[in-house]
N, C-alpha and C. Protein backbone atom coordinates (compact mmCIF):
# COMPACT_ATOMS: atom_id res chain seq x y z
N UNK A 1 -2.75 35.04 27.53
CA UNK A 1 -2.09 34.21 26.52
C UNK A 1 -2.06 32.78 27.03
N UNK A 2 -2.15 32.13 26.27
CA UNK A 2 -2.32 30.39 26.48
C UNK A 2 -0.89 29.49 26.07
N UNK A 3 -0.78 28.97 27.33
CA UNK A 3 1.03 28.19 27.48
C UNK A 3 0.21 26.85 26.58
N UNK A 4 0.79 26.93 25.55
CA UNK A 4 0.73 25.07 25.68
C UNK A 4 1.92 24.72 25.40
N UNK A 5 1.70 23.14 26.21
CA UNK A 5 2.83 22.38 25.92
C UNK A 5 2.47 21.19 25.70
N UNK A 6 4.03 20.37 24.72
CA UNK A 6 3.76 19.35 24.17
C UNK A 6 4.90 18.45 24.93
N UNK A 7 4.33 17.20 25.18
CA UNK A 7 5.20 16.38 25.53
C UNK A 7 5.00 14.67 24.83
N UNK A 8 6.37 14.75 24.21
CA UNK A 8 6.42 13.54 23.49
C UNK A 8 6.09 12.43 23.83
N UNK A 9 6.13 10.98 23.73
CA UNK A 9 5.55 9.61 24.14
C UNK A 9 6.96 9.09 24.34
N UNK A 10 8.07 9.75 23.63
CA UNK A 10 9.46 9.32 23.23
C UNK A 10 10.02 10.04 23.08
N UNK A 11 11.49 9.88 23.24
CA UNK A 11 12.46 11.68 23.22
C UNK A 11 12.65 11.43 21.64
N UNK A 12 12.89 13.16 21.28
CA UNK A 12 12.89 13.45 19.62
C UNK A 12 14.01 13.99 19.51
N UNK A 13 14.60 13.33 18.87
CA UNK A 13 15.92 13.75 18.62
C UNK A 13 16.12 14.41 17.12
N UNK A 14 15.71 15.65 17.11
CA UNK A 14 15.78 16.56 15.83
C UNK A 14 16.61 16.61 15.16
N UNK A 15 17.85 16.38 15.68
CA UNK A 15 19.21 16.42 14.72
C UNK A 15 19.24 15.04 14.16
N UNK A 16 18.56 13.72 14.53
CA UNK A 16 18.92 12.50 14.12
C UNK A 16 19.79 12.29 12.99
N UNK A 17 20.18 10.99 12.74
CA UNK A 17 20.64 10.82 11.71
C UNK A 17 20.39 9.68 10.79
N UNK A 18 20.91 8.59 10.01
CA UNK A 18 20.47 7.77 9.77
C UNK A 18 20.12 6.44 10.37
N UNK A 19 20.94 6.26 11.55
CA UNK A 19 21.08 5.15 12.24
C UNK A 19 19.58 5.38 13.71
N UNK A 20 19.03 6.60 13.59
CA UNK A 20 17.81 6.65 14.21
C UNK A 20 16.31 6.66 13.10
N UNK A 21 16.80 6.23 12.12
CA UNK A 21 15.13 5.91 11.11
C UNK A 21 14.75 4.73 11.16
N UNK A 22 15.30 3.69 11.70
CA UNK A 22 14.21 2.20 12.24
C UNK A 22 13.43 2.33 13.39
N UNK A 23 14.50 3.23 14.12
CA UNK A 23 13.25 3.05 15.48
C UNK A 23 12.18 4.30 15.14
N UNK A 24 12.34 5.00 14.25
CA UNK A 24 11.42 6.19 14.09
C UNK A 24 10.04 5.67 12.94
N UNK A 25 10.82 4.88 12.62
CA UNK A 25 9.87 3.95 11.83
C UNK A 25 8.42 3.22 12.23
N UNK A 26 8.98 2.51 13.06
CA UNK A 26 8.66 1.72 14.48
C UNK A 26 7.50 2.02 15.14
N UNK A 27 8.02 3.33 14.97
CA UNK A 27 7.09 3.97 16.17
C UNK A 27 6.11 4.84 15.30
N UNK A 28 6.30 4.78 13.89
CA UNK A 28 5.19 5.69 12.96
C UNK A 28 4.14 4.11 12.46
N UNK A 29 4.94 2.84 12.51
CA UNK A 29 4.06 2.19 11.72
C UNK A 29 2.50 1.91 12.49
N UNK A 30 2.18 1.89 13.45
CA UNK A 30 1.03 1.49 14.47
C UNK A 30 -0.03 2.61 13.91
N UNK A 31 0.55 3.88 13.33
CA UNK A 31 -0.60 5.01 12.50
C UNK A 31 -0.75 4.76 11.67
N UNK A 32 -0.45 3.84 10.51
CA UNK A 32 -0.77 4.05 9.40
C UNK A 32 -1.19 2.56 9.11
N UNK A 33 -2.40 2.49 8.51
CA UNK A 33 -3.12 1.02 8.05
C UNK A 33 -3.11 0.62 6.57
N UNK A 34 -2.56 -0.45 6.48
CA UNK A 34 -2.15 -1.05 5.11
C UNK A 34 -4.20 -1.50 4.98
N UNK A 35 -4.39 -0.64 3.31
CA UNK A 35 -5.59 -1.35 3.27
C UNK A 35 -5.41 -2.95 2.20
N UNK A 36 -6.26 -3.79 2.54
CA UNK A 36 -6.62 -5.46 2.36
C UNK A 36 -6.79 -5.08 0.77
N UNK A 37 -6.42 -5.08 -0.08
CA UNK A 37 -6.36 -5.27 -1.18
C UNK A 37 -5.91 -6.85 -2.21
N UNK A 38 -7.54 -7.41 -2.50
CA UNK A 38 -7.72 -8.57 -2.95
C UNK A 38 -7.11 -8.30 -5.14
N UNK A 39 -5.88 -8.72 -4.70
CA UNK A 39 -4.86 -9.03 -5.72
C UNK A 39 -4.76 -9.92 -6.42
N UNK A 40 -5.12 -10.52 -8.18
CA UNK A 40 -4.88 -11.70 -8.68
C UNK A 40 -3.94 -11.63 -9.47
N UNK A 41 -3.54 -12.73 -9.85
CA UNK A 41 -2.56 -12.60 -11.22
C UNK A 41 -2.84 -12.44 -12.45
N UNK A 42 -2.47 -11.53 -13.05
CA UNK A 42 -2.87 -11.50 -14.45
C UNK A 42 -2.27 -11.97 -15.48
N UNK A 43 -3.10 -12.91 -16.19
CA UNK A 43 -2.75 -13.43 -17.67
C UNK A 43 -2.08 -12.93 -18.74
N UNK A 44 -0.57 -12.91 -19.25
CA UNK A 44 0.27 -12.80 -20.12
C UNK A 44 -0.57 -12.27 -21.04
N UNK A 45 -1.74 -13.10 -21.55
CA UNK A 45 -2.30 -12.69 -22.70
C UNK A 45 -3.04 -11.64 -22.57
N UNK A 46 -3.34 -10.99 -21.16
CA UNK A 46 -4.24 -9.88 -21.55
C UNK A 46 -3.05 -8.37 -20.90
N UNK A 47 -2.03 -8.47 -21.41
CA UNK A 47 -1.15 -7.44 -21.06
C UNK A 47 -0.86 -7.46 -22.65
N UNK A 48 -1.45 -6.41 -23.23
CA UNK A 48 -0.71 -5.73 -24.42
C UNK A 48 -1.29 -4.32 -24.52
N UNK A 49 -0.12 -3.82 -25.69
CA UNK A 49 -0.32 -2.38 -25.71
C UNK A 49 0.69 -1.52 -24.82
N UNK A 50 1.60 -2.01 -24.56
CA UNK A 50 2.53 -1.41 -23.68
C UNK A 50 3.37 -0.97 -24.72
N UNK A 51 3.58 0.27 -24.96
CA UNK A 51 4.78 0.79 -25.29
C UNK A 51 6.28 1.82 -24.60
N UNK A 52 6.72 1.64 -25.25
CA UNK A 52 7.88 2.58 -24.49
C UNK A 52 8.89 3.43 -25.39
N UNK A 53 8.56 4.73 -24.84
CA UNK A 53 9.15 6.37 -25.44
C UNK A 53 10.59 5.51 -25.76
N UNK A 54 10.95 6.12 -27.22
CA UNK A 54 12.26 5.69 -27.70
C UNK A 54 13.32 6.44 -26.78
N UNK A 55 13.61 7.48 -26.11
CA UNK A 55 13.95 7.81 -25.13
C UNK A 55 14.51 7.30 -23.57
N UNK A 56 13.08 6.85 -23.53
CA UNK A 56 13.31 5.48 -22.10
C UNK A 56 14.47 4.24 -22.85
N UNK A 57 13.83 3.89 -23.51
CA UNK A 57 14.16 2.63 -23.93
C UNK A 57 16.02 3.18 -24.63
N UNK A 58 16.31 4.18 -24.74
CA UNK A 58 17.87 4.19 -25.05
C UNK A 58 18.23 4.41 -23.58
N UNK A 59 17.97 4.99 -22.74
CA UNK A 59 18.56 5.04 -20.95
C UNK A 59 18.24 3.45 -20.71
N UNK A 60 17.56 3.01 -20.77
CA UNK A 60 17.49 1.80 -20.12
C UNK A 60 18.63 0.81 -20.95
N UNK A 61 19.03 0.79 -22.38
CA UNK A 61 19.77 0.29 -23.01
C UNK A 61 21.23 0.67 -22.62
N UNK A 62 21.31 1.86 -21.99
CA UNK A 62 22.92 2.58 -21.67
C UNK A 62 22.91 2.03 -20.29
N UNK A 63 22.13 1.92 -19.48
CA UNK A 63 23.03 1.45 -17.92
C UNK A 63 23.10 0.04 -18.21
N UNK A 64 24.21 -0.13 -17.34
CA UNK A 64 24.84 -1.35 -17.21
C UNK A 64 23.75 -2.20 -16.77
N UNK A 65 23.16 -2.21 -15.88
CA UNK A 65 22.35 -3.65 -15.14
C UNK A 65 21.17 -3.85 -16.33
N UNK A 66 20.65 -3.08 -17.19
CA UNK A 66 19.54 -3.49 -18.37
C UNK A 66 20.25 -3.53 -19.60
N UNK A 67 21.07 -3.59 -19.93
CA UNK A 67 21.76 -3.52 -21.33
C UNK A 67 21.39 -4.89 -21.56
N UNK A 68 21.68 -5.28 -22.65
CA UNK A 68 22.02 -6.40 -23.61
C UNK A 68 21.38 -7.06 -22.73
């Protein structure tokens, strides 16, 4: 039978809580690569056709921060 073992780069603290997700952060961002995405602004005039489910549009009318 084959022992393996793993040993962390950093101690893992499994029970964490919230006040350990920046540094866990931290230490995930160096894996993951933001891809270069060449972004322009788009012209008022060519945004139409947007509608919205009468549904949405009464929730969005009932909370406080989008009302009126």
């Amino acid at each position: 039978m084959t022992n393996l073992k793993f040993h962390a780069p950093v101690p893992v603290d499994l029970e964490g809580d919230l006040a350990s997700l920046p540094g866990d952060g931290a230490r995930m961002a160096p894996h993951w690569a933001v891809p270069r995405i060449a972004s322009r602004p788009v012209s008022p005039a060519l945004i139409h056709g947007v509608s919205v489910p009468p549904a949405s549009a009464r929730l969005l009318d009932a909370m406080e921060d989008y009302g009126d």
